[in-house]
N, C-alpha and C. Protein backbone atom coordinates (compact mmCIF):
# COMPACT_ATOMS: atom_id res chain seq x y z
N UNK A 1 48.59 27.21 -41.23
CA UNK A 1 47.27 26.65 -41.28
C UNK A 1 47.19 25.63 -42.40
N UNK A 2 46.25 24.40 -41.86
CA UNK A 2 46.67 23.44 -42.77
C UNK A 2 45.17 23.53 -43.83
N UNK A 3 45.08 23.11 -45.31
CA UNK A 3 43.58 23.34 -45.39
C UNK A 3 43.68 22.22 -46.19
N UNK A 4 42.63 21.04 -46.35
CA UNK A 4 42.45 19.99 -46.65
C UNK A 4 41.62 19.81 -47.37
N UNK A 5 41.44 18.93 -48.65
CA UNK A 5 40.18 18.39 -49.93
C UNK A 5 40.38 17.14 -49.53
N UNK A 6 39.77 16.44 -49.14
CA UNK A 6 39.76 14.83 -49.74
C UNK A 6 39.46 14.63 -51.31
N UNK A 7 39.92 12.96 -51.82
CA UNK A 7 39.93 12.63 -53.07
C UNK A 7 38.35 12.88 -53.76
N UNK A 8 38.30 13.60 -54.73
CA UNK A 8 37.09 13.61 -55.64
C UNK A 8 36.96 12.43 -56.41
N UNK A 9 35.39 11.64 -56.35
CA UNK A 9 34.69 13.19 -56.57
C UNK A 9 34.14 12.96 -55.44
N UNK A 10 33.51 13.91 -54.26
CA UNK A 10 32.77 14.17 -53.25
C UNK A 10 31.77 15.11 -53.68
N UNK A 11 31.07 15.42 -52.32
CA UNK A 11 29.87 16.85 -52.46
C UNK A 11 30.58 17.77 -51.80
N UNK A 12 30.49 18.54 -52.88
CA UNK A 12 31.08 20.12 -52.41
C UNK A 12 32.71 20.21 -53.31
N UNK A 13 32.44 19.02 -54.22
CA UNK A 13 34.09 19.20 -54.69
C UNK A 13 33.67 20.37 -55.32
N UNK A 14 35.52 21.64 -55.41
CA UNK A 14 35.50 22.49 -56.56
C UNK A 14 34.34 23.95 -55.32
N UNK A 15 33.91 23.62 -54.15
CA UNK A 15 33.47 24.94 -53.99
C UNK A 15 33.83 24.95 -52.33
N UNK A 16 34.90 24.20 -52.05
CA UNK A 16 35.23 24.48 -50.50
C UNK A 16 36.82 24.13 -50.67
N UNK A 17 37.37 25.31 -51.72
CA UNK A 17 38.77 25.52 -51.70
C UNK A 17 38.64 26.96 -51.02
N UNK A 18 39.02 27.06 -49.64
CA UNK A 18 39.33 28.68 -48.97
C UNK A 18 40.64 29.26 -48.82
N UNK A 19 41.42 28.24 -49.23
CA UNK A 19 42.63 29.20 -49.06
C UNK A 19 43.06 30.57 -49.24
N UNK A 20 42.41 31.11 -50.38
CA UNK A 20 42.14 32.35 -51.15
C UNK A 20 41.49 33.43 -49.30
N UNK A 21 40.51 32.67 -49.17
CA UNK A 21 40.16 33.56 -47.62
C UNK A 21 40.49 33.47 -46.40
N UNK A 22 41.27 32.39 -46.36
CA UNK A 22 42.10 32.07 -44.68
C UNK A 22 43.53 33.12 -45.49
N UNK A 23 43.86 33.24 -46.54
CA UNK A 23 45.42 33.74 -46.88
C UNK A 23 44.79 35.31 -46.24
N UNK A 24 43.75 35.62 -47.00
CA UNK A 24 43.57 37.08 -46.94
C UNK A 24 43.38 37.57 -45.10
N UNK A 25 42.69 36.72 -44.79
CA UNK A 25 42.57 36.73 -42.82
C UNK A 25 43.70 36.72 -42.17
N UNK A 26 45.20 35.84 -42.82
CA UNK A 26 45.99 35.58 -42.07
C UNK A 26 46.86 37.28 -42.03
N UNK A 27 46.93 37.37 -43.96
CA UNK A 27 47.69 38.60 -44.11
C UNK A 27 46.99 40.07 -42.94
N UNK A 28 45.48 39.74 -43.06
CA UNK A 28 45.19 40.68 -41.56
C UNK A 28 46.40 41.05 -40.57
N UNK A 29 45.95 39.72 -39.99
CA UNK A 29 46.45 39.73 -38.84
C UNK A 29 47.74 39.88 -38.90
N UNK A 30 48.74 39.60 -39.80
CA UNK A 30 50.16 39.66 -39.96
C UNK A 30 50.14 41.33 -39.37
N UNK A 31 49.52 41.92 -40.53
CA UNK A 31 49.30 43.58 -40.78
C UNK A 31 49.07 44.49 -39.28
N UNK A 32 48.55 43.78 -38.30
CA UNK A 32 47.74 43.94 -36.92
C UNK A 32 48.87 43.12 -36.19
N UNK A 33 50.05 42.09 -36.27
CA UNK A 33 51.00 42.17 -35.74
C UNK A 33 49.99 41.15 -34.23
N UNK A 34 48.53 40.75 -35.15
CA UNK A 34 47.96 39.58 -33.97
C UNK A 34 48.53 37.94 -34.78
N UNK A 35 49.36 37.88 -35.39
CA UNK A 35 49.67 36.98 -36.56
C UNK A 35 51.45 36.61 -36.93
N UNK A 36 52.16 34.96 -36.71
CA UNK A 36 53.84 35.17 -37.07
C UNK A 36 53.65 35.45 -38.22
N UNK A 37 54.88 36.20 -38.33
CA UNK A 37 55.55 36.67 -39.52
C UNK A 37 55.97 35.17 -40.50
N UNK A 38 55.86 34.39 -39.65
CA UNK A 38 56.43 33.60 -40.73
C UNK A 38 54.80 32.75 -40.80
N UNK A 39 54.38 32.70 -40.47
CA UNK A 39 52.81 32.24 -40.73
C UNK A 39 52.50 31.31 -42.32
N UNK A 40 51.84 30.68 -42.77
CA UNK A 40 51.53 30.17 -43.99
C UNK A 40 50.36 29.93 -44.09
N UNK A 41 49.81 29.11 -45.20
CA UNK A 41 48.72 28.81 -45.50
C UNK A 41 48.91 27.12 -46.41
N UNK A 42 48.66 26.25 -46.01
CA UNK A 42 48.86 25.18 -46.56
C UNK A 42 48.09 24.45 -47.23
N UNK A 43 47.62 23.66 -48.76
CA UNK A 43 46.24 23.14 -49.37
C UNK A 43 47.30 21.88 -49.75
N UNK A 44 46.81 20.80 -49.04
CA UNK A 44 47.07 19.40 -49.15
C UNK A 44 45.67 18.82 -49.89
N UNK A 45 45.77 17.56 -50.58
CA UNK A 45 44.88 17.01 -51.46
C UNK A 45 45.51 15.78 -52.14
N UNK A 46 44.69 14.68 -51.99
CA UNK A 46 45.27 12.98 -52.93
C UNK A 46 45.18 13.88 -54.35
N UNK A 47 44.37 14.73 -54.47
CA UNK A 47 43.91 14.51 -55.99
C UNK A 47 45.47 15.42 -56.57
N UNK A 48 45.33 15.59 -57.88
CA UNK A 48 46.31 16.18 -59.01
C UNK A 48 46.49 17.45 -59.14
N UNK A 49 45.22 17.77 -58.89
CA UNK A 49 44.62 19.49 -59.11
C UNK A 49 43.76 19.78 -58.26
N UNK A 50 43.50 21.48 -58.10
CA UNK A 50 42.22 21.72 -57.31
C UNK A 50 41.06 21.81 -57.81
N UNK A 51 40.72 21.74 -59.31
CA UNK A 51 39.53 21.99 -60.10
C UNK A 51 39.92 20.95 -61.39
N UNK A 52 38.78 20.21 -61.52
CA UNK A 52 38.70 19.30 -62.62
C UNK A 52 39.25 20.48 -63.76
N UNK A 53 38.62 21.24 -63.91
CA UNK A 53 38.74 22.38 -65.16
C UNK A 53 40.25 22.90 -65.25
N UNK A 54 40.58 22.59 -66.78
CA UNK A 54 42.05 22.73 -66.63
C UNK A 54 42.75 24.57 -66.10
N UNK A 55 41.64 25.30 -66.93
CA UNK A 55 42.44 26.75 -66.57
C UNK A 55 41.84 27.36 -65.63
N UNK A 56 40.79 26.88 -64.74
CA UNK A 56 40.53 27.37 -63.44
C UNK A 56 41.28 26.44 -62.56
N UNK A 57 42.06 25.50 -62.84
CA UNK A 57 43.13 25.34 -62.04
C UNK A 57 44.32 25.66 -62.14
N UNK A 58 44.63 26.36 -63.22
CA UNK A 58 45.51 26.63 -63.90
C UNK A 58 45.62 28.27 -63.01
N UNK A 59 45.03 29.42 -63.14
CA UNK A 59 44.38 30.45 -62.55
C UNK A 59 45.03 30.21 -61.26
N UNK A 60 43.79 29.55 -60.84
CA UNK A 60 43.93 29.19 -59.07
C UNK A 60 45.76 28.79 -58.49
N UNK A 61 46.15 28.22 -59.34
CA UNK A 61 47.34 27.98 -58.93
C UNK A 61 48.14 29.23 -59.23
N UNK A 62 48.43 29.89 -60.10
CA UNK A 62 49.06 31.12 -60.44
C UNK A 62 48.61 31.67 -59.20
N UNK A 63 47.12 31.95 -58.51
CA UNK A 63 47.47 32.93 -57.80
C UNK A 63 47.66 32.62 -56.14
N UNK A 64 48.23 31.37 -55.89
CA UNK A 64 48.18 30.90 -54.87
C UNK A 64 49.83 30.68 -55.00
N UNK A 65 50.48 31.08 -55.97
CA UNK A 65 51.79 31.42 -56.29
C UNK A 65 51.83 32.82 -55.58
N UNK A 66 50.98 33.33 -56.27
CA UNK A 66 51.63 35.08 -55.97
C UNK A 66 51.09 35.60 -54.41
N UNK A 67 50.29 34.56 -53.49
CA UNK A 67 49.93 34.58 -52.03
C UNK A 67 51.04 33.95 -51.47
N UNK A 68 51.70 33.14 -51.89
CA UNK A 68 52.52 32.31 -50.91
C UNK A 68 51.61 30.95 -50.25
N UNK A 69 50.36 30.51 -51.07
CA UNK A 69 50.09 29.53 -50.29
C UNK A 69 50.71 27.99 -50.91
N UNK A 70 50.90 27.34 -50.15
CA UNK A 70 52.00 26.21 -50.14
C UNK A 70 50.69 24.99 -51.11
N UNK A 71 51.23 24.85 -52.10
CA UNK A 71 49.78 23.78 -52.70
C UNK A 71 50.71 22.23 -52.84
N UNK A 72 50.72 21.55 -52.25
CA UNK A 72 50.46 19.86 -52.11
C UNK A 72 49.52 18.71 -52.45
N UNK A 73 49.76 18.55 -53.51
CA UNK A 73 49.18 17.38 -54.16
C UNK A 73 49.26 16.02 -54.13
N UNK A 74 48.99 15.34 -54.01
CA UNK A 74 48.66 13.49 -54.03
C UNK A 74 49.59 13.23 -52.13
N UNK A 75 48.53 14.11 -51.68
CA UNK A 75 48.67 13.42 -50.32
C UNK A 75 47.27 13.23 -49.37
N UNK A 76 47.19 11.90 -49.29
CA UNK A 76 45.43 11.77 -48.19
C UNK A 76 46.34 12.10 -47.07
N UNK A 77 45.08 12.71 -46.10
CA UNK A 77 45.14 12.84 -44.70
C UNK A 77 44.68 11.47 -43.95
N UNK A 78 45.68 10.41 -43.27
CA UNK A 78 45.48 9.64 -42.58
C UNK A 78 45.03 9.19 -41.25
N UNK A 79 45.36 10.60 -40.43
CA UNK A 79 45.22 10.59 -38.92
C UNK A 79 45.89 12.07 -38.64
N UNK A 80 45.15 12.68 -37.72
CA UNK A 80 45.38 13.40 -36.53
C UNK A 80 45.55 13.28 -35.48
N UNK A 81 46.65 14.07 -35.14
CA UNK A 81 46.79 13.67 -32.82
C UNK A 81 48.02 14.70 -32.74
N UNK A 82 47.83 14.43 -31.60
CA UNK A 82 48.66 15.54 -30.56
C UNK A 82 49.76 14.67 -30.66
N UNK A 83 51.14 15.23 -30.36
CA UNK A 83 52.24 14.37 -29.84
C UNK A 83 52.80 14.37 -28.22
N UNK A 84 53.61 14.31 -28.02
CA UNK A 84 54.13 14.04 -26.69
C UNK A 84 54.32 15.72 -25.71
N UNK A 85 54.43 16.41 -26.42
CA UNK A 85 55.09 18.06 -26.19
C UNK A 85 53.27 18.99 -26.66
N UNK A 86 52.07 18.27 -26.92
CA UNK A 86 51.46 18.70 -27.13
C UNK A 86 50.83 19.36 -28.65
N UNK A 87 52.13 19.23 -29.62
CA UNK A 87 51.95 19.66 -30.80
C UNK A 87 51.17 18.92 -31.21
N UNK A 88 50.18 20.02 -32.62
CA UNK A 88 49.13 18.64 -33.39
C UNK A 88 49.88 18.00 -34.69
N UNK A 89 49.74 17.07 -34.99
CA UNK A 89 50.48 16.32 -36.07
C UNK A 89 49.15 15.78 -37.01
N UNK A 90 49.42 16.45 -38.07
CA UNK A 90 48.54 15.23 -39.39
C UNK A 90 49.64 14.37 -39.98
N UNK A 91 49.36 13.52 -40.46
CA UNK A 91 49.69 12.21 -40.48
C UNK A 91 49.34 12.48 -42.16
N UNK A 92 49.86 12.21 -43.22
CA UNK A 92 49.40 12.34 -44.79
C UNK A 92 50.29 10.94 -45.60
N UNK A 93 49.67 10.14 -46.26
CA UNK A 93 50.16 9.33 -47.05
C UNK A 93 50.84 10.14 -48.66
N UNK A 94 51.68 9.68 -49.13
CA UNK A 94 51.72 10.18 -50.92
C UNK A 94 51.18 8.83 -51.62
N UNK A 95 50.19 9.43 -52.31
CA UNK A 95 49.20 8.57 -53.09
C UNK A 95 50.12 8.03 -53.92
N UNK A 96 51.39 8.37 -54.41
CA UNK A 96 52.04 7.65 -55.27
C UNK A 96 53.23 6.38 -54.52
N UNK A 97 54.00 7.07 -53.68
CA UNK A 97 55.05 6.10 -53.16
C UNK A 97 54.17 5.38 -52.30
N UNK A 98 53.69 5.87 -51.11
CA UNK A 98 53.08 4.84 -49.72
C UNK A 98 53.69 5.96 -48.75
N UNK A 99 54.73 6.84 -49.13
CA UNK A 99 55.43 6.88 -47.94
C UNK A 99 54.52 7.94 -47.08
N UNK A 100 54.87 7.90 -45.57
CA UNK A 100 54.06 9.19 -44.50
C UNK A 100 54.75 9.89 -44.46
N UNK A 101 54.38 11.30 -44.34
CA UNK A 101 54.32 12.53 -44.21
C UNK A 101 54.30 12.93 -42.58
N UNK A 102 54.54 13.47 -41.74
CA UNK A 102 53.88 14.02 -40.71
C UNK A 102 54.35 15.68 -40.54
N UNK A 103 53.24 16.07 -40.28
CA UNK A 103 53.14 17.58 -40.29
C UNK A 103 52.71 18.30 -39.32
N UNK A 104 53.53 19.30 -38.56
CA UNK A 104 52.42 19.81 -37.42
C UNK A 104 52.17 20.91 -38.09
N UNK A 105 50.80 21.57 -37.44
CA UNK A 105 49.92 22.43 -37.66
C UNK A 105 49.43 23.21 -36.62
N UNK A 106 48.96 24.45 -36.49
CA UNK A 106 48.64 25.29 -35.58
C UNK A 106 46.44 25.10 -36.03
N UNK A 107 46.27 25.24 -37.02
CA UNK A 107 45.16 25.47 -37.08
C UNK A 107 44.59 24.49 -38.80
N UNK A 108 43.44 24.08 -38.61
CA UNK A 108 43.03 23.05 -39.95
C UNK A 108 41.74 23.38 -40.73
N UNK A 109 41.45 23.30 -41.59
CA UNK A 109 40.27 23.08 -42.22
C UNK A 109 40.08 21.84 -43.29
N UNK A 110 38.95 20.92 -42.57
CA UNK A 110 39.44 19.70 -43.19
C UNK A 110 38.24 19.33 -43.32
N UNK A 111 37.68 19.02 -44.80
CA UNK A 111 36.95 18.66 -45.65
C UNK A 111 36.71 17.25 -45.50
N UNK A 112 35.52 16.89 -44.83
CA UNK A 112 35.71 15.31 -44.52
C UNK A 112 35.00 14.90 -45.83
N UNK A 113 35.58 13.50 -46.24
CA UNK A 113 35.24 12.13 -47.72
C UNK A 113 33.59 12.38 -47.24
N UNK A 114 32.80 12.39 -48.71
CA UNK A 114 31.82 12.32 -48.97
C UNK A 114 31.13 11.69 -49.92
N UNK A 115 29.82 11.34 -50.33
CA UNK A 115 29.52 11.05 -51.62
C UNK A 115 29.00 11.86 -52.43
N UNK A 116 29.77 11.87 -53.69
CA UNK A 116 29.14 13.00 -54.73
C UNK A 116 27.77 13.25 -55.09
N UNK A 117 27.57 14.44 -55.51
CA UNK A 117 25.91 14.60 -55.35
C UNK A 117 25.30 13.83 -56.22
C-alpha cells in the first residue's frame, strides 16, 4: 500500500500521516491470513521529513522502523495509470536528481496539494 503527503506546507500538513493505521489493519489481516505475507506499507513524500518538529519526526520514524513501514523521502507523485497487464503504476520524480521512479501498487492513499490554512 502506497501512502502519499504532498510538499508542505498544505492544509492538513502533520495530521494525515496514517501509516501507523493502514500498518496496524494490514498486520490484521496478515494475522486472518485475508492479507500477503509479504504485504507492506509504503510513505512517499517531496518533503525531508514527516513533521516539521524535529523529535516527533524523529519518534515517528523510529517507529515506522520497528513496523516495517518503508519511509521515502524527496519524491513528488507525478502521475497514475494502469499499464498494459493492468497493473497500477505511480509515476514519482526525486526532488533532487529529476530522475522517475515508477512503482506499482495494490492500494493508495493520496493526499492531494493544497493551500495552507
Amino acid at each position: 500500500m502506497l501512502n502519499y503527503s504532498p510538499a508542505g506546507p498544505y492544509k492538513g500538513e502533520g495530521t494525515d500521516f496514517y501509516s501507523f493505521i493502514y500498518e496496524s489493519f494490514l498486520r490484521q489481516d496478515k494475522q486472518q491470513g485475508s492479507s500477503h505475507d509479504h504485504a507492506k506499507i509504503q510513505y512517499f513524500t517531496p518533503n525531508k521529513e514527516i513533521y516539521k518538529f524535529d523529535y516527533a519526526n524523529e519518534v515517528a520514524l523510529e517507529e515506522c522502523s520497528k513496523r516495517g513501514i518503508d519511509v521515502c523521502f524527496g519524491h513528488e507523485l507525478i502521475k497514475v495509470r494502469y499499464n498494459e497487464i493492468g497493473e497500477k503504476i505511480a509515476t514519482f520524480k526525486d526532488v533532487d536528481t529529476g530522475a522517475e521512479l515508477e512503482h506499482v501498487f495494490t492500494h493508495a492513499n493520496i493526499t492531494a496539494p493544497s493551500r495552507p490554512w
